[in-house]
N, C-alpha and C. Protein backbone atom coordinates (compact mmCIF):
# COMPACT_ATOMS: atom_id res chain seq x y z
N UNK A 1 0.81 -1.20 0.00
CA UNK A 1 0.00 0.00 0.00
C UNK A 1 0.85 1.26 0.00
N UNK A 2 2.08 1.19 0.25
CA UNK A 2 2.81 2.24 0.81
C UNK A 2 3.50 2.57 -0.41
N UNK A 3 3.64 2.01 -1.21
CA UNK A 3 4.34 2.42 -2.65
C UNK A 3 3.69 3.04 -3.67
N UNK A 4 2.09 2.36 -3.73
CA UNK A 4 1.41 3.40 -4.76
C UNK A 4 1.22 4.74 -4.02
N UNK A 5 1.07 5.08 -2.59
CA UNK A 5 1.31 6.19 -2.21
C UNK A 5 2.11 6.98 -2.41
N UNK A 6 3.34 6.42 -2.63
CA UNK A 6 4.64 6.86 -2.77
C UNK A 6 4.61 7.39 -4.02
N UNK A 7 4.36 6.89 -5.15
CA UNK A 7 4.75 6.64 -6.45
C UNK A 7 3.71 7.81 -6.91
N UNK A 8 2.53 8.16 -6.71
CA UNK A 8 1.01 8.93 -6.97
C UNK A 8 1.82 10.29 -6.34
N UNK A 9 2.05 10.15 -5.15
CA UNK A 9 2.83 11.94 -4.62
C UNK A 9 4.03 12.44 -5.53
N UNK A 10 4.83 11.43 -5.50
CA UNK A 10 5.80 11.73 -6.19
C UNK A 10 5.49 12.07 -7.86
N UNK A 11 4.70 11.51 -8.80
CA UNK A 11 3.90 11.56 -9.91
C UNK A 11 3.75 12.88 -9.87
N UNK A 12 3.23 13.33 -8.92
CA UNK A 12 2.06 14.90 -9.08
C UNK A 12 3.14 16.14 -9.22
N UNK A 13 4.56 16.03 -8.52
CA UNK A 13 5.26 16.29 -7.68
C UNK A 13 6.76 16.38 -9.15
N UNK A 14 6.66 15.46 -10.26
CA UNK A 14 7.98 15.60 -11.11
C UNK A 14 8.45 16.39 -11.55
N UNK A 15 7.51 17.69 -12.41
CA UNK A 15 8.18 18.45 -12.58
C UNK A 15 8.59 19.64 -11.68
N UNK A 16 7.54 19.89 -10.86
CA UNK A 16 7.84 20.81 -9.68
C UNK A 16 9.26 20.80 -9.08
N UNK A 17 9.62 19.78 -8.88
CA UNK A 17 10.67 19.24 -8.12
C UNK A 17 11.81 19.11 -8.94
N UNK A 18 11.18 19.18 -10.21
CA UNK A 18 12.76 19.13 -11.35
C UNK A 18 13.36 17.28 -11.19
N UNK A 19 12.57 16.35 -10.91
CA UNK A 19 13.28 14.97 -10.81
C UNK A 19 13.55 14.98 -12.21
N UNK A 20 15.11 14.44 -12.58
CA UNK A 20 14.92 13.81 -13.42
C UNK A 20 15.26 12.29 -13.64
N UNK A 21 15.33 11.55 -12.84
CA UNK A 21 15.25 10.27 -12.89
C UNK A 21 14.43 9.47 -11.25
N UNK A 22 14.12 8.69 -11.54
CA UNK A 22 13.23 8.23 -10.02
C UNK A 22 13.00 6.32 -10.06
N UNK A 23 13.29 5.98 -9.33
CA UNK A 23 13.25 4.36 -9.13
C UNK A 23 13.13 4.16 -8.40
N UNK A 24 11.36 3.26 -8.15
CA UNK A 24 10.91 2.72 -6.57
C UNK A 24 11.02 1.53 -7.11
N UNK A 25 11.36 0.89 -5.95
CA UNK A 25 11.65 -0.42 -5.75
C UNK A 25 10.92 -1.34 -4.22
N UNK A 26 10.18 -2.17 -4.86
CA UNK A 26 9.61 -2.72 -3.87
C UNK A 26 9.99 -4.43 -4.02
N UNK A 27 10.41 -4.71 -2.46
CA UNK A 27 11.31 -5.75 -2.26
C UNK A 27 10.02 -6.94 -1.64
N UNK A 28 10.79 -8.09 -1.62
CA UNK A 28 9.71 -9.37 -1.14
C UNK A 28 9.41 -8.99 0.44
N UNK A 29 9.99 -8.58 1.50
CA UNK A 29 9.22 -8.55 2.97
C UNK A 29 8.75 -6.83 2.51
N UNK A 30 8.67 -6.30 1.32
CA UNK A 30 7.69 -4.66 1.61
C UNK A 30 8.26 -3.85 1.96
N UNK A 31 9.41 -3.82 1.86
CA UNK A 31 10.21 -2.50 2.13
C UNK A 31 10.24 -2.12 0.82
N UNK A 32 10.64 -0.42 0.86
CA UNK A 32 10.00 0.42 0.30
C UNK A 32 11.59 1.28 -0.55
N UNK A 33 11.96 0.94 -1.22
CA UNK A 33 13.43 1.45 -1.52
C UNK A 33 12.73 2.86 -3.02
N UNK A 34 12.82 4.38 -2.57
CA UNK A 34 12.73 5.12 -3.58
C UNK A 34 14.01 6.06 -3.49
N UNK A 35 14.10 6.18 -5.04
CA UNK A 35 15.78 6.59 -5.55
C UNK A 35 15.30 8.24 -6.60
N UNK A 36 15.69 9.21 -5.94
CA UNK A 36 15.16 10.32 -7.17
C UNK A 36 16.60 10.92 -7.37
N UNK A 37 16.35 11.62 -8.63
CA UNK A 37 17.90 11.66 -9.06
C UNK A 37 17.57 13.52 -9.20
N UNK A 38 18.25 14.07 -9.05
CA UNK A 38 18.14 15.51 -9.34
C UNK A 38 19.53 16.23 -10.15
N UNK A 39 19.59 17.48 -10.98
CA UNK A 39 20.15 18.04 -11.60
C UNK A 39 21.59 18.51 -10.70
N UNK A 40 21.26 19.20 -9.75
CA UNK A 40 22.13 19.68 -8.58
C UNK A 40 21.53 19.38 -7.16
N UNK A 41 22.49 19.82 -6.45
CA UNK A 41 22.75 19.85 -4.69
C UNK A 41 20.63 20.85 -5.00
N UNK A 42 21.23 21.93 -5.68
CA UNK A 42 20.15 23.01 -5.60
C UNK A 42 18.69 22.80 -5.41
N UNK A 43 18.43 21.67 -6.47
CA UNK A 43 17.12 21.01 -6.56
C UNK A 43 16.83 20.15 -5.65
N UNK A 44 18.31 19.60 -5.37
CA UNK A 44 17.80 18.60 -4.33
C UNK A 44 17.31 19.21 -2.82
N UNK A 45 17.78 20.23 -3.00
CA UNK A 45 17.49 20.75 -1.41
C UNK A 45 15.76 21.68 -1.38
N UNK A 46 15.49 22.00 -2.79
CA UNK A 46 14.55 21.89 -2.59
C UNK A 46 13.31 21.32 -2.50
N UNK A 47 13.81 19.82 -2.82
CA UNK A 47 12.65 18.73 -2.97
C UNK A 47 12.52 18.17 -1.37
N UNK A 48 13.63 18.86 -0.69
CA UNK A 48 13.62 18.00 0.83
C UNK A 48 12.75 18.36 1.62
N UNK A 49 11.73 19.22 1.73
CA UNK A 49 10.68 19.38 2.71
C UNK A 49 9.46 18.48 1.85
N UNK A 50 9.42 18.35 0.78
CA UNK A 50 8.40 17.45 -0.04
C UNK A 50 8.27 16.46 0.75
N UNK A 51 10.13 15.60 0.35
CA UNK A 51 10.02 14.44 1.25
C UNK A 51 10.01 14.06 3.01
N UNK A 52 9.98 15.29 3.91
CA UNK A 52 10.18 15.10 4.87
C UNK A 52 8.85 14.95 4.94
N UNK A 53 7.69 16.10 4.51
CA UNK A 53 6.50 15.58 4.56
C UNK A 53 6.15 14.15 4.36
N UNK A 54 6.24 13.81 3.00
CA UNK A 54 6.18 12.52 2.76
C UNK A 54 5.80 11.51 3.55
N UNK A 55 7.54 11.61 4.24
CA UNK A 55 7.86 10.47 5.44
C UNK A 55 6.97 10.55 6.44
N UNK A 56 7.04 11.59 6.53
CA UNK A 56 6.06 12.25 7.90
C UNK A 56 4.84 11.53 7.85
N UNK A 57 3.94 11.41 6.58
CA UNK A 57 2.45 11.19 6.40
C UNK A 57 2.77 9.71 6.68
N UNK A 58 3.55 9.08 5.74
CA UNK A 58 3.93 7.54 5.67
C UNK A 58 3.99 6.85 7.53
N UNK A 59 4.59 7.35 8.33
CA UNK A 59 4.65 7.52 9.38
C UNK A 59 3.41 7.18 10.05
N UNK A 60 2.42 8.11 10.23
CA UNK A 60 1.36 8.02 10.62
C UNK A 60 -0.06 7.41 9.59
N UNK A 61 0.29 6.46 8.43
CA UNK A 61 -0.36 5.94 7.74
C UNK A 61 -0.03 4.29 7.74
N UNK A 62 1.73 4.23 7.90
CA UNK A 62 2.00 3.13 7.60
C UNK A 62 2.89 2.27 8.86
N UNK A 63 2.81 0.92 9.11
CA UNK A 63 4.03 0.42 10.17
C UNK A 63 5.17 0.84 9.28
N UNK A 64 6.23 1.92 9.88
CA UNK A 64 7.30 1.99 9.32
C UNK A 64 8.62 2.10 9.82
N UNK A 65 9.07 1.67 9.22
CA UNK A 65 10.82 1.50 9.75
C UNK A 65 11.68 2.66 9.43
N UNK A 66 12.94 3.03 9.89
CA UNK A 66 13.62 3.75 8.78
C UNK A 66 14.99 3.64 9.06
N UNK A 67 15.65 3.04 7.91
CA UNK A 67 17.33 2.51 8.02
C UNK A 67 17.78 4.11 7.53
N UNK A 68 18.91 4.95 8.56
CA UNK A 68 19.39 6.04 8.43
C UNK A 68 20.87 5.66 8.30
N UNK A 69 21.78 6.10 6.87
CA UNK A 69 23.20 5.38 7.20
C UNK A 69 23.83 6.94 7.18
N UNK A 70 24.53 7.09 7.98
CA UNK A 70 25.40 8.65 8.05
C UNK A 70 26.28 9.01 6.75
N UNK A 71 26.50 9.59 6.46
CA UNK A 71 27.53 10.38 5.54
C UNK A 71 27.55 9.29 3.96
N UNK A 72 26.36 8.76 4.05
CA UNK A 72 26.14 8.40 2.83
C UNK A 72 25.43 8.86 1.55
N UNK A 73 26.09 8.88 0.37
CA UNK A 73 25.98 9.46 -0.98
C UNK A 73 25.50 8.61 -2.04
N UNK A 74 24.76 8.25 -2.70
CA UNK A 74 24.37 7.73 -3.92
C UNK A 74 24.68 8.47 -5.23
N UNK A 75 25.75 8.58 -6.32
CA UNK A 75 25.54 9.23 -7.60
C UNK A 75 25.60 8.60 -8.44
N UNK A 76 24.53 8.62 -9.12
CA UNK A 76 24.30 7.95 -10.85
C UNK A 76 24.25 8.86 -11.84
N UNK A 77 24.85 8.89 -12.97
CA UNK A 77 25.05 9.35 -13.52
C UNK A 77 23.92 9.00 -14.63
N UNK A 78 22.93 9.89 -15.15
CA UNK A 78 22.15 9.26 -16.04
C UNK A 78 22.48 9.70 -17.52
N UNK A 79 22.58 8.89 -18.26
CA UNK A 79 23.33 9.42 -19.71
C UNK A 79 22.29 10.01 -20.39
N UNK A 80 20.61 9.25 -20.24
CA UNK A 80 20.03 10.04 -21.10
C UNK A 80 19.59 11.25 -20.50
N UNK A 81 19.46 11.46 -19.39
CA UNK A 81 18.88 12.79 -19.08
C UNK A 81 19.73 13.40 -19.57
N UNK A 82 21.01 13.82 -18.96
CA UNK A 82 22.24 14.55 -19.88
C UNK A 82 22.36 14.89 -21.06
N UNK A 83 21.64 13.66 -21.95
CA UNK A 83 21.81 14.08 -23.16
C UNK A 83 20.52 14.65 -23.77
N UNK A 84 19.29 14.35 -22.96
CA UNK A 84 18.32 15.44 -23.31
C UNK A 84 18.40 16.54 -23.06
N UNK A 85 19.08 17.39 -22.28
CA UNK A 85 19.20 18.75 -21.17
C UNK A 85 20.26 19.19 -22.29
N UNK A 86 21.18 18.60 -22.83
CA UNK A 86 22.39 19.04 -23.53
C UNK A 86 21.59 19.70 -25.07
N UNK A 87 20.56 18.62 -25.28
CA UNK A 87 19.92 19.01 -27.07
C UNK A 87 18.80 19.77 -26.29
N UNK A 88 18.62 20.09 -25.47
CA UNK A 88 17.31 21.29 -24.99
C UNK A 88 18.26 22.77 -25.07
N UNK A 89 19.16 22.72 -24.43
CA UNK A 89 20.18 24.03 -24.48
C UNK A 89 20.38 24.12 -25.75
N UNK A 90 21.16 23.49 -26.66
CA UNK A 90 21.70 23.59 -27.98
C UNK A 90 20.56 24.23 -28.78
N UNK A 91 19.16 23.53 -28.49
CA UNK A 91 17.91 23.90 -29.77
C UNK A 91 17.69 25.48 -29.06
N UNK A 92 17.84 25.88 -27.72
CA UNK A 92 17.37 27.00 -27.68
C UNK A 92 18.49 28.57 -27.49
């Protein structure tokens, strides 16, 4: 239940937020793994009260856990976004 929630906020929420890449992942015991990829630090900091809400609602909707690992970073590099953003600048 906790993923189409996830997936429907986040939906409403793409371009506002400038995501440009996003991967939920839902595992066999229901944990809830979502991955959003953003342009800069910039965007990302402003998508972070979105998700604190988020969590927040999830919280009081759902039994939830939450694995916090310190000073950890995820970067993917997405080739096609890059290369759409690159022929959006160039055409204009």
């Amino acid at each position: 239940m906790a993923a189409p929630f996830m997936v429907e906020g986040l939906a409403t929420q793409l371009d506002e937020l400038q995501i440009i890449d996003l991967k939920v992942i839902i595992g066999k015991a229901g944990e809830l793994v979502v991955s959003a990829g953003f342009e800069d630090a910039k965007t990302l900091k402003k998508a972070d009260p979105f998700f604190a809400e988020m969590i927040e609602t999830m919280k009081k909707s759902f039994l939830f856990r939450v694995n916090v690992f310190d000073a950890v970073a995820v970067m993917n590099l997405n080739a096609e976004a890059i290369e759409a953003k690159t022929s959006a600048r160039a055409a204009a």
